[in-house]
Protein backbone atom coordinates (compact mmCIF):
# COMPACT_ATOMS: atom_id res chain seq x y z
CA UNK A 1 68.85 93.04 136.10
CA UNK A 2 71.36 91.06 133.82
CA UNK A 3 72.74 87.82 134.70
CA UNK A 4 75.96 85.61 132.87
CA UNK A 5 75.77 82.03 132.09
CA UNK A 6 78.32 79.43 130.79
CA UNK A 7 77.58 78.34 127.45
CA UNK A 8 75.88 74.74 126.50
CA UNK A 9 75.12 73.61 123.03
CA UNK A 10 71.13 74.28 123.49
CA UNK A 11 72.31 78.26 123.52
CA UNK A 12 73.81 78.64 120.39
CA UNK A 13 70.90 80.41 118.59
CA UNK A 14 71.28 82.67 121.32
CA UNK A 15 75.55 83.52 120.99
CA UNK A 16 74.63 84.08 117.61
CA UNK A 17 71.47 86.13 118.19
CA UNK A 18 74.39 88.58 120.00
CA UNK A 19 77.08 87.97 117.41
CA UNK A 20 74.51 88.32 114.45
CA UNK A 21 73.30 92.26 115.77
CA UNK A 22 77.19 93.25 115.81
CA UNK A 23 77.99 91.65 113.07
CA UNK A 24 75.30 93.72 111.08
CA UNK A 25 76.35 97.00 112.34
CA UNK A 26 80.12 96.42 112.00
CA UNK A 27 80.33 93.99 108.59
CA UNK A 28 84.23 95.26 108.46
CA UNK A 29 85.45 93.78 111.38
CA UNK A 30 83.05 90.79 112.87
CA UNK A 31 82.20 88.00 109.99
CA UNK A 32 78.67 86.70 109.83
CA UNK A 33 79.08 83.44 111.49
CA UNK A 34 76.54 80.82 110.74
CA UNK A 35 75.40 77.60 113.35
CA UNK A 36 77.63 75.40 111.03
CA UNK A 37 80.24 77.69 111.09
CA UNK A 38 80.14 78.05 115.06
CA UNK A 39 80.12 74.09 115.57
CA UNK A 40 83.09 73.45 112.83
CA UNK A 41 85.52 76.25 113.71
CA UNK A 42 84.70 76.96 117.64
CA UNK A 43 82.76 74.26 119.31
CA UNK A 44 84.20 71.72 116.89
CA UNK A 45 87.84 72.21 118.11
CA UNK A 46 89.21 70.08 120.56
CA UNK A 47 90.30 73.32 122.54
CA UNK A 48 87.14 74.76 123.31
CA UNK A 49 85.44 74.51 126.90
CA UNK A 50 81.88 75.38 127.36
CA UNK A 51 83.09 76.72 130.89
CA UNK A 52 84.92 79.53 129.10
CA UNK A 53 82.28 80.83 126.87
CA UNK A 54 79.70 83.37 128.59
CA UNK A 55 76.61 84.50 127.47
CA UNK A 56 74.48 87.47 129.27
CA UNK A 57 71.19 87.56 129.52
CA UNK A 58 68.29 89.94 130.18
CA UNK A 59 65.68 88.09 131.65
CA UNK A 60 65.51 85.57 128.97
CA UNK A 61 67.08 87.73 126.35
CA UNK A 62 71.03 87.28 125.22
CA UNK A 63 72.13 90.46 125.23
CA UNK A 64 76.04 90.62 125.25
CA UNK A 65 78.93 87.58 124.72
CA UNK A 66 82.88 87.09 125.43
CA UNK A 67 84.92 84.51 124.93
CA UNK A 68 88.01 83.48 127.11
CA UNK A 69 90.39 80.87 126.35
CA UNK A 70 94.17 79.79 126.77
CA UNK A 71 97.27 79.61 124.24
CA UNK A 72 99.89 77.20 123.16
CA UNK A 73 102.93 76.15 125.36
CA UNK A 74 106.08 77.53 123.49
CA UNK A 75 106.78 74.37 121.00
CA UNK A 76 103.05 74.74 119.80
CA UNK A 77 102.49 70.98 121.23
CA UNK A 78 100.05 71.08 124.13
CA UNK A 79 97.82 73.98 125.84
CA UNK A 80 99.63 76.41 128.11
CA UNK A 81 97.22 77.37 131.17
CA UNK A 82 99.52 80.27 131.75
CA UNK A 83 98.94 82.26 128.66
CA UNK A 84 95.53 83.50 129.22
CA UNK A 85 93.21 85.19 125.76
CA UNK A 86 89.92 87.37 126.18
CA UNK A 87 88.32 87.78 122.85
CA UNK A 88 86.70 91.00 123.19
CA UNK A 89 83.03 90.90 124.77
CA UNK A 90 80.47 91.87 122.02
CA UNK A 91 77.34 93.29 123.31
CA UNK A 92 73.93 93.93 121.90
CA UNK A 93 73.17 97.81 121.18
CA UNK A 94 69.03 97.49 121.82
CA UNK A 95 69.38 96.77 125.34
CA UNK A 96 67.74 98.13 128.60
CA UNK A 97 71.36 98.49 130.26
CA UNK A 98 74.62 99.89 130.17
CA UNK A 99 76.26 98.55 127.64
CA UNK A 100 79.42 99.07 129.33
CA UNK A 101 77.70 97.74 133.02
CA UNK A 102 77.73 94.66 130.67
CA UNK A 103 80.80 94.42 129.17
CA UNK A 104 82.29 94.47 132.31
CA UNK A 105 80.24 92.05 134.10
CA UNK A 106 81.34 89.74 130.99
CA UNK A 107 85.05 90.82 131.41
CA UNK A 108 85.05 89.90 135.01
CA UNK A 109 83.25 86.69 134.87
CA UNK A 110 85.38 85.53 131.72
CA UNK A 111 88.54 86.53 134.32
CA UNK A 112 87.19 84.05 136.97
CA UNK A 113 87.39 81.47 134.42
CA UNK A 114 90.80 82.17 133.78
CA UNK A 115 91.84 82.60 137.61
CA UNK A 116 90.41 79.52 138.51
CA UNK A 117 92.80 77.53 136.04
CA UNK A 118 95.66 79.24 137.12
CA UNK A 119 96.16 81.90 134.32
CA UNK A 120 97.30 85.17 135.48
CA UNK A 121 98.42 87.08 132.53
CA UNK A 122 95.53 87.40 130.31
CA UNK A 123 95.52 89.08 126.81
CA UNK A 124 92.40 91.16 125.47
CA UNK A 125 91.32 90.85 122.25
CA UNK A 126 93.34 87.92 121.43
CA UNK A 127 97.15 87.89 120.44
CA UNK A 128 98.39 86.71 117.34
CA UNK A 129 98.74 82.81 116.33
CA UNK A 130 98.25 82.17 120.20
CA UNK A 131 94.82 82.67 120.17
CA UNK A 132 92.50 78.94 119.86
CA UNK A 133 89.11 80.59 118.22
CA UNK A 134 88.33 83.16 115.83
CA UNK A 135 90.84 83.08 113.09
CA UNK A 136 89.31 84.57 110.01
CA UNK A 137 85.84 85.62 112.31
CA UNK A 138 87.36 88.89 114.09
CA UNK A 139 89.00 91.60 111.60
CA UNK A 140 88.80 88.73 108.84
CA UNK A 141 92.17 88.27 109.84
CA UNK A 142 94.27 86.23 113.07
CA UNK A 143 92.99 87.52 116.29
CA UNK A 144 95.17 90.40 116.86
CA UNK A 145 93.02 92.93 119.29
CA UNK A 146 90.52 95.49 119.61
CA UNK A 147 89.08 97.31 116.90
CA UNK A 148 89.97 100.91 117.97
CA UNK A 149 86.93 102.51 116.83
CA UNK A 150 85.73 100.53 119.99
CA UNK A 151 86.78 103.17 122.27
CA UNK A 152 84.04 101.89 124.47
CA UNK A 153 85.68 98.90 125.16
CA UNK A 154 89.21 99.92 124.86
CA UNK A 155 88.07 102.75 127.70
CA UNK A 156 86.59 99.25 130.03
CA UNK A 157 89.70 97.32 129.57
CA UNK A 158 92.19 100.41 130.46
CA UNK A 159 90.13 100.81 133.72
CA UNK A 160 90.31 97.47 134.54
CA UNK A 161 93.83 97.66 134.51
CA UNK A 162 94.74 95.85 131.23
CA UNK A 163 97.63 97.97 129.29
CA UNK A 164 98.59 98.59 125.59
CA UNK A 165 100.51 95.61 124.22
CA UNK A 166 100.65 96.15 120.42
CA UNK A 167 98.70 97.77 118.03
CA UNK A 168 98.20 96.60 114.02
CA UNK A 169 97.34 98.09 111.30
CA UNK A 170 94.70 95.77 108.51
CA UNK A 171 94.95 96.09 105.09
CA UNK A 172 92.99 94.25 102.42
CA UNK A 173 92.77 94.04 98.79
CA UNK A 174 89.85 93.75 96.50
CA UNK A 175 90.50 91.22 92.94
CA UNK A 176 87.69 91.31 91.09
CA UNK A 177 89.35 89.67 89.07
CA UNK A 178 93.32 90.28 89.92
CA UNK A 179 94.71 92.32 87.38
CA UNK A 180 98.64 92.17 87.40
CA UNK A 181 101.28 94.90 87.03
CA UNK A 182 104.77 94.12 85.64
CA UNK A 183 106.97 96.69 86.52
CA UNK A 184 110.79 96.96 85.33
CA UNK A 185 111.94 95.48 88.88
CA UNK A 186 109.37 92.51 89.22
CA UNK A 187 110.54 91.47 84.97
CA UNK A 188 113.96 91.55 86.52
CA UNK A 189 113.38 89.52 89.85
CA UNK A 190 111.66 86.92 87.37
CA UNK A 191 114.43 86.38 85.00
CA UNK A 192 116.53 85.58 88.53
CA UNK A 193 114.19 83.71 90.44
CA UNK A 194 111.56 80.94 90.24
CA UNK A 195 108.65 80.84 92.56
CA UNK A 196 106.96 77.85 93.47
CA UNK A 197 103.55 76.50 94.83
CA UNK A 198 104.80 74.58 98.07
CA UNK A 199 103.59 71.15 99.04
CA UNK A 200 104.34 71.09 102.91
CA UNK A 201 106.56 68.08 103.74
CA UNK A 202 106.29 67.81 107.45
CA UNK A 203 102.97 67.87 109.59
CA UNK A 204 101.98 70.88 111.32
CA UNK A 205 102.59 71.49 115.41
CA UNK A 206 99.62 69.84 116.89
CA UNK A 207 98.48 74.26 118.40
CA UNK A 208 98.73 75.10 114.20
CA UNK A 209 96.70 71.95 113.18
CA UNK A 210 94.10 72.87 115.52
CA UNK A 211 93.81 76.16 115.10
CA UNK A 212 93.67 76.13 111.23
CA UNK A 213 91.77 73.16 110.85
CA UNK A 214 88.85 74.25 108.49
CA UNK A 215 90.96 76.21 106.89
CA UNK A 216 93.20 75.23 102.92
CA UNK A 217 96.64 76.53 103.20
CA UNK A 218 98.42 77.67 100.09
CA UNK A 219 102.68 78.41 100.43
CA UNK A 220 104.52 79.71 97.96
CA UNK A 221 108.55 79.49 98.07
CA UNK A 222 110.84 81.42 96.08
CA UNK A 223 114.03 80.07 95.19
CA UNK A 224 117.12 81.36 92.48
CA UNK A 225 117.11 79.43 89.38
CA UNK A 226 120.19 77.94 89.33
CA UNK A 227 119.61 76.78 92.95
CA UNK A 228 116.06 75.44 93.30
CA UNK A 229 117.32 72.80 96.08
CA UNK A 230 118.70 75.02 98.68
CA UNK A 231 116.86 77.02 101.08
CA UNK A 232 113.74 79.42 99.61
CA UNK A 233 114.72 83.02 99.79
CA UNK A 234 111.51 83.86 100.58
CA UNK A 235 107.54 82.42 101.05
CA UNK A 236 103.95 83.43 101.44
CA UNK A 237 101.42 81.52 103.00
CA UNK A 238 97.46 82.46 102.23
CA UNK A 239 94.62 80.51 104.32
CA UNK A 240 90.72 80.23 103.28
CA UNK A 241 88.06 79.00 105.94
CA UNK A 242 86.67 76.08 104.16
CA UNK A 243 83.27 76.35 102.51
CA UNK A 244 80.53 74.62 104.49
CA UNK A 245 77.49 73.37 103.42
CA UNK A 246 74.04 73.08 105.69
CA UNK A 247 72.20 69.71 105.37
CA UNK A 248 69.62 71.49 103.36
CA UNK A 249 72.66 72.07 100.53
CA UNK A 250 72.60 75.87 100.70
CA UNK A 251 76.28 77.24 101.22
CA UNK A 252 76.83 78.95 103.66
CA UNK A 253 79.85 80.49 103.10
CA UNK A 254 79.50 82.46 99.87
CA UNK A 255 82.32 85.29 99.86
CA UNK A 256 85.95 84.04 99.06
CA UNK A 257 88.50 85.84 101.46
CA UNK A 258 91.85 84.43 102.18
CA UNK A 259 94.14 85.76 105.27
CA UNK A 260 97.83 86.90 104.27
CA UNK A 261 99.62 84.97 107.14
CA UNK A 262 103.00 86.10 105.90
CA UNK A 263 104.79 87.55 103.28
CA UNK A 264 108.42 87.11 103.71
CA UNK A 265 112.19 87.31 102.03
CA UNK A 266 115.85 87.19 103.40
CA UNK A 267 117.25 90.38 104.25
CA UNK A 268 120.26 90.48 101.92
CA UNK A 269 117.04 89.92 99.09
CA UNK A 270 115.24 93.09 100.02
CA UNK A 271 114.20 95.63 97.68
CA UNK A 272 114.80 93.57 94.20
CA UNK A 273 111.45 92.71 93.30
CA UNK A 274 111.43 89.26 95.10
CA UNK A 275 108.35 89.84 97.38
CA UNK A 276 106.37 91.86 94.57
CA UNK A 277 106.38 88.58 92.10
CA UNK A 278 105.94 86.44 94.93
CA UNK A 279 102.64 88.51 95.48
CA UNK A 280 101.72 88.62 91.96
CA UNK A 281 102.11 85.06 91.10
CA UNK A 282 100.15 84.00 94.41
CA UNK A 283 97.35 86.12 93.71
CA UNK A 284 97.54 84.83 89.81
CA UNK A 285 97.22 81.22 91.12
CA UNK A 286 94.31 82.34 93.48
CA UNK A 287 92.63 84.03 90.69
CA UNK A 288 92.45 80.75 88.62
CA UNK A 289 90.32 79.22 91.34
CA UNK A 290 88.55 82.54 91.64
CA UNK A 291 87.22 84.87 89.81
CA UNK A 292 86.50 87.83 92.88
CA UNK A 293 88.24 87.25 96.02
CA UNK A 294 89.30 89.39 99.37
CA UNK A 295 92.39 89.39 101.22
CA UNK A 296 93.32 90.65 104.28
CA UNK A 297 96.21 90.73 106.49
CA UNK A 298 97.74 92.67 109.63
CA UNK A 299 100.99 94.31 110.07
CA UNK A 300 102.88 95.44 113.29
CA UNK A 301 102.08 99.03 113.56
CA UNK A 302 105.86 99.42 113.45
CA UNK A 303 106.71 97.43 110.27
CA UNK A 304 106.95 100.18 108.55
CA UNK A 305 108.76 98.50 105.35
CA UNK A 306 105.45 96.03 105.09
CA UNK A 307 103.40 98.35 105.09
CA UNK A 308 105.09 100.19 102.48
CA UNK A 309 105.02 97.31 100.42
CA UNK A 310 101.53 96.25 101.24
CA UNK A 311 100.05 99.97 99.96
CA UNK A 312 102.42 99.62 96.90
CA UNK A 313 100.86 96.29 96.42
CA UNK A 314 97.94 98.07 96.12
CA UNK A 315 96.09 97.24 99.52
CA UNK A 316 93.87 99.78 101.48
CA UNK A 317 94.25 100.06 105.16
CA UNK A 318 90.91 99.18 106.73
CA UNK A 319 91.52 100.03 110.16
CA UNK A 320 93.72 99.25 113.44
CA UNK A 321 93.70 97.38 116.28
CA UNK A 322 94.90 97.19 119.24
CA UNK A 323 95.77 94.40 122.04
CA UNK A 324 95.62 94.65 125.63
CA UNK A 325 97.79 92.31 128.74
CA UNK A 326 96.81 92.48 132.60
CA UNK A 327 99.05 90.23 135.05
CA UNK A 328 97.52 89.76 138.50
CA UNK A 329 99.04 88.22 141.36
């Protein structure tokens, strides 16, 4: 018989024990996470609470883990106990049990955690910029659901009465090194516009700073030439988890990926060109710092113009996701 504990610091070789066999068998979608990794970007952040983070074990063996957590109040400046996140459980596949009995002793015991603060409407899988943990860890990208070849889990969730709640699509590209292509349109959008690396003038809400607080930011802003002081017409912002090092000097991050948070530009600007040199000179800058890089980024199932532009851009669609809600009385 199985048994779930909270999490204390002398257990982390155990999370990522669990974390380590998934992450192995499913490189696409969970990141190799390291100890230093673990104590900069989850037990590092002022948000986390050991009380939330459940490990189950088989005897002495950890054999399965979830996370559950809580979002942002609505001006980003303090935690919200009503907003409630469950990062999908990730369990062992060598193991003695159901693998399902499992996840949904882990679902259950990470909803008692939430109940007993109050939360009741809780979010599987994670949803979007609300969720504290994660970012770059699950999908490479924000937090945005459920990996749908996980019909497992998907399957646990539905019968425990959580519901569909949005589904993304991920796309990444591959420069190694960044080779641009200067169509007719992007020539034309350049000899209109000027695009600019952004240096951000006002501090972050104190939710962003937290939640992107190992990671370097780069914005880009794209404004006409003859009006470089108004408002941009549009921006891109790219974000890279920052290298670590152990205390034995061996990095420990070695692969450069950067998330796509947004790619944007005014509607009356649409379909000139502006977003495709925007791209192009952001990845241009990027590949100055390096040589081979990743990026990945999500879109709204139903965003069907980003996506268009995202496989003209020349990104391959890795995959969807999907993201669950349950509200309990």
């Amino acid at each position: 018989m199985f048994k779930v504990r909270e999490f204390h610091n002398r257990l982390i070789d155990d999370w990522l024990e669990v974390w380590g066999d998934q992450a192995a068998r499913f490189p696409e979608f969970l990141a190799p996470i390291t100890r230093q990794v673990m104590e900069l970007q989850i037990l590092g952040n002022p948000l986390f609470d050991p009380a939330g983070l459940l490990i189950a074990y088989d005897e002495t063996r950890p054999i399965g883990v979830i996370h559950a957590a809580f979002g942002p109040n609505p001006s980003g400046s303090d935690l919200s106990r009503l907003v409630g996140i469950l990062y999908p459980p990730v369990i062992r596949s060598d193991i003695p049990h159901d693998r399902g009995e499992v996840a949904r002793a882990l679902i259950e015991a990470a909803e008692n955690y939430l109940s007993s603060r109050g939360t009741r409407r809780w979010y599987a899988g994670g949803y979007a910029n609300s969720s504290p943990f994660y970012t770059g860890l699950y999908g490479w990208t924000n937090p945005v659901g459920v990996c749908d070849d996980d019909v497992e889990t998907i399957g646990i969730f539905r019968q425990m009465g959580y519901r569909p709640c949005g589904t993304s699509r991920r796309f990444r590209l591959v420069c190694a090194p960044y080779r641009p292509v200067i169509t007719p349109k992007i020539q034309a959008a350049d000899n209109e516009v000027v695009v600019s690396r952004f240096v951000r003038q006002s501090e972050p809400s104190w939710w962003e700073a937290n939640i992107y607080r190992n990671f370097e930011t780069e914005e880009w802003n794209v404004f006409y030439r003859n009006a470089i002081n108004d408002d941009p017409i549009a921006g891109a912002v790219f974000r890279r988890m920052s290298p670590t090092f152990s205390t034995r000097g061996e990095i420990e991050q070695t692969e450069v990926r950067y998330i796509l948070d947004y790619i944007a530009v005014v509607e009356s600007k649409l379909r000139r060109g502006i977003a495709s040199l925007l791209l192009m000179v952001a990845l241009a800058d990027l590949s100055r710092l390096n040589s081979e890089f990743i990026v990945d980024t999500v879109t709204d199932v139903r965003d069907a113009r980003l996506t268009s532009f995202l496989l003209a851009s020349r990104f391959e669609e890795v995959g969807t996701v999907s993201s669950f809600f349950k509200v309990v009385s």
